[in-house]
Protein backbone atom coordinates (compact mmCIF):
# COMPACT_ATOMS: atom_id res chain seq x y z
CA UNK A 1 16.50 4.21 -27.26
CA UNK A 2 13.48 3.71 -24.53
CA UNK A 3 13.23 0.09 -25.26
CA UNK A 4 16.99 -0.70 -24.70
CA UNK A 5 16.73 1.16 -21.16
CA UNK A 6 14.03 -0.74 -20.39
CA UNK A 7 15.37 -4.08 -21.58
CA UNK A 8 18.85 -3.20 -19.47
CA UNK A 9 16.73 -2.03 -16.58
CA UNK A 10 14.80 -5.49 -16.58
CA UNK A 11 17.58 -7.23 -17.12
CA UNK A 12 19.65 -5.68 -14.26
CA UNK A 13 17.22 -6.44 -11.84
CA UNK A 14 16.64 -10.15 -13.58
CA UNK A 15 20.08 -10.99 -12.77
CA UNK A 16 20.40 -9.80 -9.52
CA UNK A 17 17.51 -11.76 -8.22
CA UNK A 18 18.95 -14.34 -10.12
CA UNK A 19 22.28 -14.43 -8.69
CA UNK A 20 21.21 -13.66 -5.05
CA UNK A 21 22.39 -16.01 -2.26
CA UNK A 22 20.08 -17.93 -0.09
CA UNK A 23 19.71 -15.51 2.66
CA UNK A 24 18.86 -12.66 0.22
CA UNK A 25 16.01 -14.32 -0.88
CA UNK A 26 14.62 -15.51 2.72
CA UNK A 27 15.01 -11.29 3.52
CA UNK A 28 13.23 -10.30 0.28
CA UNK A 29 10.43 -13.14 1.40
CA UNK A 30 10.73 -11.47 4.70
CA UNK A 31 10.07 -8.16 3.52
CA UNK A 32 7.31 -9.12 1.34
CA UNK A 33 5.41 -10.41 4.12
CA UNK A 34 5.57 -7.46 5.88
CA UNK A 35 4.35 -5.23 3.24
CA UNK A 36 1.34 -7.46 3.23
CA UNK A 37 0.55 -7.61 6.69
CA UNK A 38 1.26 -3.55 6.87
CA UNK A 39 -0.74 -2.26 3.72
CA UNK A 40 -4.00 -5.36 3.63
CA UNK A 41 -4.41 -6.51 7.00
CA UNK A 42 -3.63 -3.42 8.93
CA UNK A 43 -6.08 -1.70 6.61
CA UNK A 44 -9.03 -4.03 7.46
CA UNK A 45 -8.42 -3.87 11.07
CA UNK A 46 -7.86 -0.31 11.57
CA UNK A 47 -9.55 1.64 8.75
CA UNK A 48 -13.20 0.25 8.91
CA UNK A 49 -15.58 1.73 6.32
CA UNK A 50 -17.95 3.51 9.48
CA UNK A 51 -18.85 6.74 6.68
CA UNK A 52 -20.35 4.96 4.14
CA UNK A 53 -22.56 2.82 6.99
CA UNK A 54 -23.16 5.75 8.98
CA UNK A 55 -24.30 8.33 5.99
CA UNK A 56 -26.07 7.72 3.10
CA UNK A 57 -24.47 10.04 0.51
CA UNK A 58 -21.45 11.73 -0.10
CA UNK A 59 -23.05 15.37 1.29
CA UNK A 60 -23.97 13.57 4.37
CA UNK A 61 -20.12 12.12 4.73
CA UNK A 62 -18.65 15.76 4.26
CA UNK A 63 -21.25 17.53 6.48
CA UNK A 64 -19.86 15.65 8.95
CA UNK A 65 -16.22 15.44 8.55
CA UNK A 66 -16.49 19.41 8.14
CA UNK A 67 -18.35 19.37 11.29
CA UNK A 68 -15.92 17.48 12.86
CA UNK A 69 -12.82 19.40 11.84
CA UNK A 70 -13.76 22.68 12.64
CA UNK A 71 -15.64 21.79 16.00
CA UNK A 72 -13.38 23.21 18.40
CA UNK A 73 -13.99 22.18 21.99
């Protein structure tokens, strides 16, 4: 029963791809190059690793994001 979902499930998706028209394809391409640029290179230029350079161990790193969030100015 699972493995004949999965088969149809595979193969619906299979075909479809399959069957798409040109311009389908150059949006999926499209897409996928936008999910890169969103999820790896917006991650390296926006969420630097300053924590782990800054602090040595994991006790340090919370001390100060627990400082940080309840410091109320």
């Amino acid at each position: 029963m699972q493995s004949g979902f999965i088969k149809r499930f595979i193969l619906f998706y299979y075909n479809g791809f399959r069957n798409m028209p040109r311009y389908g394809i150059k949006l999926w391409i499209i897409i996928l190059i936008k999910l890169f640029v969103i999820f790896v290179v917006v991650k390296f230029l926006f969420f630097n690793d300053t924590l782990k350079t800054k602090y040595k161990n994991d006790k340090e790193r919370s001390e100060h994001v627990l400082e940080n969030l309840t410091n109320i100015k």
